[in-house]
PDB file of N, CA and C in Angstrom:
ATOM      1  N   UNK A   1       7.310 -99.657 -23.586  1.00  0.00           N
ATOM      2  CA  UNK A   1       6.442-100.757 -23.972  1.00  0.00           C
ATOM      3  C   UNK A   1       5.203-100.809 -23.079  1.00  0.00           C
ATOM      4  N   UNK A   2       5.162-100.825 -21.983  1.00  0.00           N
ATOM      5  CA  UNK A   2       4.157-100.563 -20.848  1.00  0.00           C
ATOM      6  C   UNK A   2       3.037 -99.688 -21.116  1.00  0.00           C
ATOM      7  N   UNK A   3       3.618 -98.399 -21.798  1.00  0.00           N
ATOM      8  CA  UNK A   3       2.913 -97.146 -21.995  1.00  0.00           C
ATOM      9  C   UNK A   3       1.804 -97.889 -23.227  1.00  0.00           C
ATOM     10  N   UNK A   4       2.732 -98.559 -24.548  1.00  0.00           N
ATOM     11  CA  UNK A   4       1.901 -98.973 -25.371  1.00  0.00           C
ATOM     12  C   UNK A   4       0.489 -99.876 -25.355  1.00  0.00           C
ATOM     13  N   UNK A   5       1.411-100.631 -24.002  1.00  0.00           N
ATOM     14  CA  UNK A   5      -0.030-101.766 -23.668  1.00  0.00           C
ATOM     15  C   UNK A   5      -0.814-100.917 -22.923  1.00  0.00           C
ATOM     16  N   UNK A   6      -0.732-100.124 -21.971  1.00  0.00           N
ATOM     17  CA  UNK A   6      -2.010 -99.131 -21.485  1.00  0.00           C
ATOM     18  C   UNK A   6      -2.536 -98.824 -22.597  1.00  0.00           C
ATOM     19  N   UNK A   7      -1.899 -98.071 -23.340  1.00  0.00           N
ATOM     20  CA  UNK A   7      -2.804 -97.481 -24.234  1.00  0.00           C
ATOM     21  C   UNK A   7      -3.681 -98.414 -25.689  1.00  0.00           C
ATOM     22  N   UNK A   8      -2.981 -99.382 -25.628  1.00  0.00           N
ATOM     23  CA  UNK A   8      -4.022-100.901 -26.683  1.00  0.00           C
ATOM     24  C   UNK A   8      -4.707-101.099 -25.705  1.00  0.00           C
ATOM     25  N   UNK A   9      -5.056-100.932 -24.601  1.00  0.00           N
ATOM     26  CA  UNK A   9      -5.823-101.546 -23.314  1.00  0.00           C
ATOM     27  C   UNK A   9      -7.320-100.265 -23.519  1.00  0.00           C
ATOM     28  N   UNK A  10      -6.579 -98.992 -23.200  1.00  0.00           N
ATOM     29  CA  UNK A  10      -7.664 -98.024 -23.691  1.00  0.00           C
ATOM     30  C   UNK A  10      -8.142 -98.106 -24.414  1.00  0.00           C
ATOM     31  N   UNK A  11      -7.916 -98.301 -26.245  1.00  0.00           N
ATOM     32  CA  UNK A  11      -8.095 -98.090 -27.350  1.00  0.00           C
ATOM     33  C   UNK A  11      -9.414 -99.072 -27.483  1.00  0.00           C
ATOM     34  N   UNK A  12      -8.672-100.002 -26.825  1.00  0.00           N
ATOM     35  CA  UNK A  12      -9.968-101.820 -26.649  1.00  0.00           C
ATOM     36  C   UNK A  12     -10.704-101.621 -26.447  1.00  0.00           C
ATOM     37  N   UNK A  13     -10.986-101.032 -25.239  1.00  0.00           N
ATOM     38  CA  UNK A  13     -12.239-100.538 -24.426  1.00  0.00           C
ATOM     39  C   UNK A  13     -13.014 -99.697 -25.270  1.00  0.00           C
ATOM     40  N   UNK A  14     -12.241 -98.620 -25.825  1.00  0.00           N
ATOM     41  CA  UNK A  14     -13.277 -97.811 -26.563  1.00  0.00           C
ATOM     42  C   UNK A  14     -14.085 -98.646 -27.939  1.00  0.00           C
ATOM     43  N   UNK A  15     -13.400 -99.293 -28.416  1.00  0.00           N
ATOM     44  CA  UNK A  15     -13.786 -99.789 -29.215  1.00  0.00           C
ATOM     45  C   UNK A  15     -14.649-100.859 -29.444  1.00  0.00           C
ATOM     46  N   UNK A  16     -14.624-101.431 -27.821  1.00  0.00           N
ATOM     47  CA  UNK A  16     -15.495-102.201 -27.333  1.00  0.00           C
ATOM     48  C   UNK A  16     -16.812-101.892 -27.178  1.00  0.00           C
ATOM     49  N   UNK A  17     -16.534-100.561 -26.782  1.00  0.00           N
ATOM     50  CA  UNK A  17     -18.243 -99.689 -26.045  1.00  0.00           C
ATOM     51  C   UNK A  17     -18.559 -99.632 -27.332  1.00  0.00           C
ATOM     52  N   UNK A  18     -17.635 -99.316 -28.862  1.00  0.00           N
ATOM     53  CA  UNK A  18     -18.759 -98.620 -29.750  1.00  0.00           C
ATOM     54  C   UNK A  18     -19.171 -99.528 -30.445  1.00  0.00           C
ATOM     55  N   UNK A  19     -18.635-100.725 -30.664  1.00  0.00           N
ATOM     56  CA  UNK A  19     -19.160-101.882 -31.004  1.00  0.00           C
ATOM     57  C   UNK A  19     -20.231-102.706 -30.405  1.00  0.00           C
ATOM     58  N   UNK A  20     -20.431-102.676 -28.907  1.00  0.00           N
ATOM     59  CA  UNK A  20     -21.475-103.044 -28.318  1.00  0.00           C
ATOM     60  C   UNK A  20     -22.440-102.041 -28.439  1.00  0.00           C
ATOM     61  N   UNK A  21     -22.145-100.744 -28.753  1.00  0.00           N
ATOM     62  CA  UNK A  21     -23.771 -99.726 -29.381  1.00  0.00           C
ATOM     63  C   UNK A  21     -24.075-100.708 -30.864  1.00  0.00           C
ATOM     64  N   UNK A  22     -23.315-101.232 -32.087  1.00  0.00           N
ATOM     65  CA  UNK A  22     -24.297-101.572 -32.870  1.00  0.00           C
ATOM     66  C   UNK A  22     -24.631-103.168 -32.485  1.00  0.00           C
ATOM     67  N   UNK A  23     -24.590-104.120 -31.131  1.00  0.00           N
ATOM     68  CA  UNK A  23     -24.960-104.822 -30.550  1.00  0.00           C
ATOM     69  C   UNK A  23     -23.370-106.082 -31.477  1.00  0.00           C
ATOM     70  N   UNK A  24     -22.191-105.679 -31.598  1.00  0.00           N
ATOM     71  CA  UNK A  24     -21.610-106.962 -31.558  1.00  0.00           C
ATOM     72  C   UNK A  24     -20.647-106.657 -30.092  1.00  0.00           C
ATOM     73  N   UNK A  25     -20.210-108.238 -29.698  1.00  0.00           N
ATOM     74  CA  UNK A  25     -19.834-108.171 -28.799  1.00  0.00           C
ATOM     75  C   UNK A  25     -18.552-108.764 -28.621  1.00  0.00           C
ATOM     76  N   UNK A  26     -17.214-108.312 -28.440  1.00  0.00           N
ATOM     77  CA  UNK A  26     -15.934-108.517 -28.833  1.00  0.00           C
ATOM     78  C   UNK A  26     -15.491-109.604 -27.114  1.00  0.00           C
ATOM     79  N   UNK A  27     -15.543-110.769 -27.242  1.00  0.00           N
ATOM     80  CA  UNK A  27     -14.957-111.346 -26.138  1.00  0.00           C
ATOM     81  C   UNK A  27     -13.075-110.643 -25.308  1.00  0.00           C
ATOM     82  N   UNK A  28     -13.091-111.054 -24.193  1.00  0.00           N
ATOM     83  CA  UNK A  28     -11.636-111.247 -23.973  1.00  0.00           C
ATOM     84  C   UNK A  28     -10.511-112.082 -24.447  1.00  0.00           C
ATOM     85  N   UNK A  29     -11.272-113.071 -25.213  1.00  0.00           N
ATOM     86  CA  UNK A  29     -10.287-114.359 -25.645  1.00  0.00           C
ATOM     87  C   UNK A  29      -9.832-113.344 -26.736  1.00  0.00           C
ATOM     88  N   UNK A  30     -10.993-112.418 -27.430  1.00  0.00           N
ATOM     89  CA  UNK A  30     -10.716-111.794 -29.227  1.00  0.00           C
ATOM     90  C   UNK A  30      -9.840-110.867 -28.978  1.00  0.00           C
ATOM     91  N   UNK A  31      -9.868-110.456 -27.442  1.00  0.00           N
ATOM     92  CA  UNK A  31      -8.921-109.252 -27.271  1.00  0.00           C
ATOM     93  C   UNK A  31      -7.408-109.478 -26.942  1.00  0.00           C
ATOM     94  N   UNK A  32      -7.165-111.305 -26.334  1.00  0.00           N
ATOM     95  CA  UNK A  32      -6.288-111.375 -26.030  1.00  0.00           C
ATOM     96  C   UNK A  32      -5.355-112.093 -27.532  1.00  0.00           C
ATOM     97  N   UNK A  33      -6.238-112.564 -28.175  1.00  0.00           N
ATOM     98  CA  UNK A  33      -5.952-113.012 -30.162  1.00  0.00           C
ATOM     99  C   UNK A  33      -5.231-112.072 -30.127  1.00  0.00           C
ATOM    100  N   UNK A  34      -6.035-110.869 -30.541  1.00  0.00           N
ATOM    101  CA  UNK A  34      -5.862-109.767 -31.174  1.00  0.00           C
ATOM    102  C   UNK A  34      -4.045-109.545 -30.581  1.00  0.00           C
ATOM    103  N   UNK A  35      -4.325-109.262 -29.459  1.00  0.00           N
ATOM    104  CA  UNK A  35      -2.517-108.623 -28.643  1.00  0.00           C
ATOM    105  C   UNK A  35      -1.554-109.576 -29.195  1.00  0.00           C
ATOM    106  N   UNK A  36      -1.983-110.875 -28.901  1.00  0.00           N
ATOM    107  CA  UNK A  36      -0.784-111.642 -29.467  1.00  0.00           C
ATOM    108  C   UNK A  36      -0.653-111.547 -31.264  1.00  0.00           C
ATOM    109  N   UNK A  37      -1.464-111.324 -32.365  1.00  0.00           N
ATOM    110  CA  UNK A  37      -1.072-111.124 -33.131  1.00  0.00           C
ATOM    111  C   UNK A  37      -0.508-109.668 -33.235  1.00  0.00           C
ATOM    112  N   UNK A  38      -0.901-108.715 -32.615  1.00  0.00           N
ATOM    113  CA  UNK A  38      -0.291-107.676 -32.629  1.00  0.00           C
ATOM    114  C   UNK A  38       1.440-107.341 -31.996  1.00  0.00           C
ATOM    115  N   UNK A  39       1.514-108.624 -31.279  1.00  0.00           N
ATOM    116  CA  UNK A  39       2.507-108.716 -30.652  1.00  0.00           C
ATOM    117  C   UNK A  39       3.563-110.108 -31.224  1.00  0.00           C
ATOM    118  N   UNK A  40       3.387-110.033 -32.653  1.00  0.00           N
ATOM    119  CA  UNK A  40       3.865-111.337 -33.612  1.00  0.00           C
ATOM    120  C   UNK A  40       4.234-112.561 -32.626  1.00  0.00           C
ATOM    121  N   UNK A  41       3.344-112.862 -31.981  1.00  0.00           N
ATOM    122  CA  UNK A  41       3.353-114.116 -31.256  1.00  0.00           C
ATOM    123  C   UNK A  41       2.211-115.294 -31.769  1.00  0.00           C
ATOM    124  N   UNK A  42       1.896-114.455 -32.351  1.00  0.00           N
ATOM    125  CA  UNK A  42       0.711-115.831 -33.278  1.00  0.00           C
ATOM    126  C   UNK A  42       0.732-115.144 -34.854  1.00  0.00           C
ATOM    127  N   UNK A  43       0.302-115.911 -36.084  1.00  0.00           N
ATOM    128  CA  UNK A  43       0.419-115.406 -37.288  1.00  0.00           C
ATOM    129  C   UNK A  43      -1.153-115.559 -38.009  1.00  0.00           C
ATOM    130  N   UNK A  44      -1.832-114.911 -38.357  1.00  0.00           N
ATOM    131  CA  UNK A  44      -3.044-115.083 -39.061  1.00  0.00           C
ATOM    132  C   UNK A  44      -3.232-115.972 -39.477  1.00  0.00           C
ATOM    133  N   UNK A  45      -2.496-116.676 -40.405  1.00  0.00           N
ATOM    134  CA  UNK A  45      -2.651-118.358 -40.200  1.00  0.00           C
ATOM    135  C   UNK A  45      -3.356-119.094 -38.755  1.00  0.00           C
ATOM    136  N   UNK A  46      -2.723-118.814 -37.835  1.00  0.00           N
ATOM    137  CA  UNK A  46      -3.003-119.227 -36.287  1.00  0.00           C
ATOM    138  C   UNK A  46      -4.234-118.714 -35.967  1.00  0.00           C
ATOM    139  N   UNK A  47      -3.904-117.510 -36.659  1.00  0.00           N
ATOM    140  CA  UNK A  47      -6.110-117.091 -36.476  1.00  0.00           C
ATOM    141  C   UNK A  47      -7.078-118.154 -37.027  1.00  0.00           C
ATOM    142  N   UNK A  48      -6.741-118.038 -38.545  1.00  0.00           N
ATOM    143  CA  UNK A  48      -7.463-118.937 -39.497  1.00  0.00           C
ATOM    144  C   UNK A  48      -7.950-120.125 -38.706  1.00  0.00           C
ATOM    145  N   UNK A  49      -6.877-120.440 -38.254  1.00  0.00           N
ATOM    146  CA  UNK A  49      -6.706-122.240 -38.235  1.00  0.00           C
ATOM    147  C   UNK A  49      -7.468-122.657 -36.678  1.00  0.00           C
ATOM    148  N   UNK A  50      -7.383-121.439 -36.006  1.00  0.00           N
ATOM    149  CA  UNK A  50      -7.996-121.613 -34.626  1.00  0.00           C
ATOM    150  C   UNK A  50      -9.484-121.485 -34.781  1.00  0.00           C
ATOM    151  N   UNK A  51      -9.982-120.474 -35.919  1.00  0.00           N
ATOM    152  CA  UNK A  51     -11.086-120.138 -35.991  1.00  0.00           C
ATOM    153  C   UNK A  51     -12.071-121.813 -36.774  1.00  0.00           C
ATOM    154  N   UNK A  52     -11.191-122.158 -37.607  1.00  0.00           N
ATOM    155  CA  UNK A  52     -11.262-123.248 -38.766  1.00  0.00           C
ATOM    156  C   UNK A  52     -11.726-124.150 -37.318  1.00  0.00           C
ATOM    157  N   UNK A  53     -10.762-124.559 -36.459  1.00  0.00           N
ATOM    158  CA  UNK A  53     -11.407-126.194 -35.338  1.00  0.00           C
ATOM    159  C   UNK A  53     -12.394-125.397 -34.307  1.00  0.00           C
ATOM    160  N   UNK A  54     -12.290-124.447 -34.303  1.00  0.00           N
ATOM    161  CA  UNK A  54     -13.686-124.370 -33.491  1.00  0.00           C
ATOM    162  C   UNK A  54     -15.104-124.145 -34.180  1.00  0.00           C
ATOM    163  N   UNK A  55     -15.479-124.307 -35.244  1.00  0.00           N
ATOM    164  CA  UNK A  55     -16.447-124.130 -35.874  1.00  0.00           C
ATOM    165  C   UNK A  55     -16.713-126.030 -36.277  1.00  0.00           C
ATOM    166  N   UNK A  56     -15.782-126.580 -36.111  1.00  0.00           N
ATOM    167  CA  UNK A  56     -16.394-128.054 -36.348  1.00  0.00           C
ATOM    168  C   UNK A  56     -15.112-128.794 -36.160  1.00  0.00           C
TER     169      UNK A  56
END
């Protein structure tokens, strides 16, 4: 399991750099979303709904 999170840790990064070449910029909060849904500890719903109260 360890090995996996190094390597979602790498994968981030890269994907980070190539996304900041076409100028978007992926926070740590989006990266830490991201793990916990990847890690069925939150459900897209929980995305939705988080995304839904911070916009108003």
């Amino acid at each position: 399991m360890l090995y996996e999170i190094n390597q979602f840790n790498f994968d981030v990064a890269n994907i980070k750099k190539d996304l900041e070449i076409e100028n978007i910029v992926v926070t740590d909060e989006q990266v830490t979303t991201l793990k916990q849904y990847i890690n069925q500890e939150i459900s897209f719903q929980d995305i939705v709904s988080n995304i839904q109260n911070s916009l108003g």
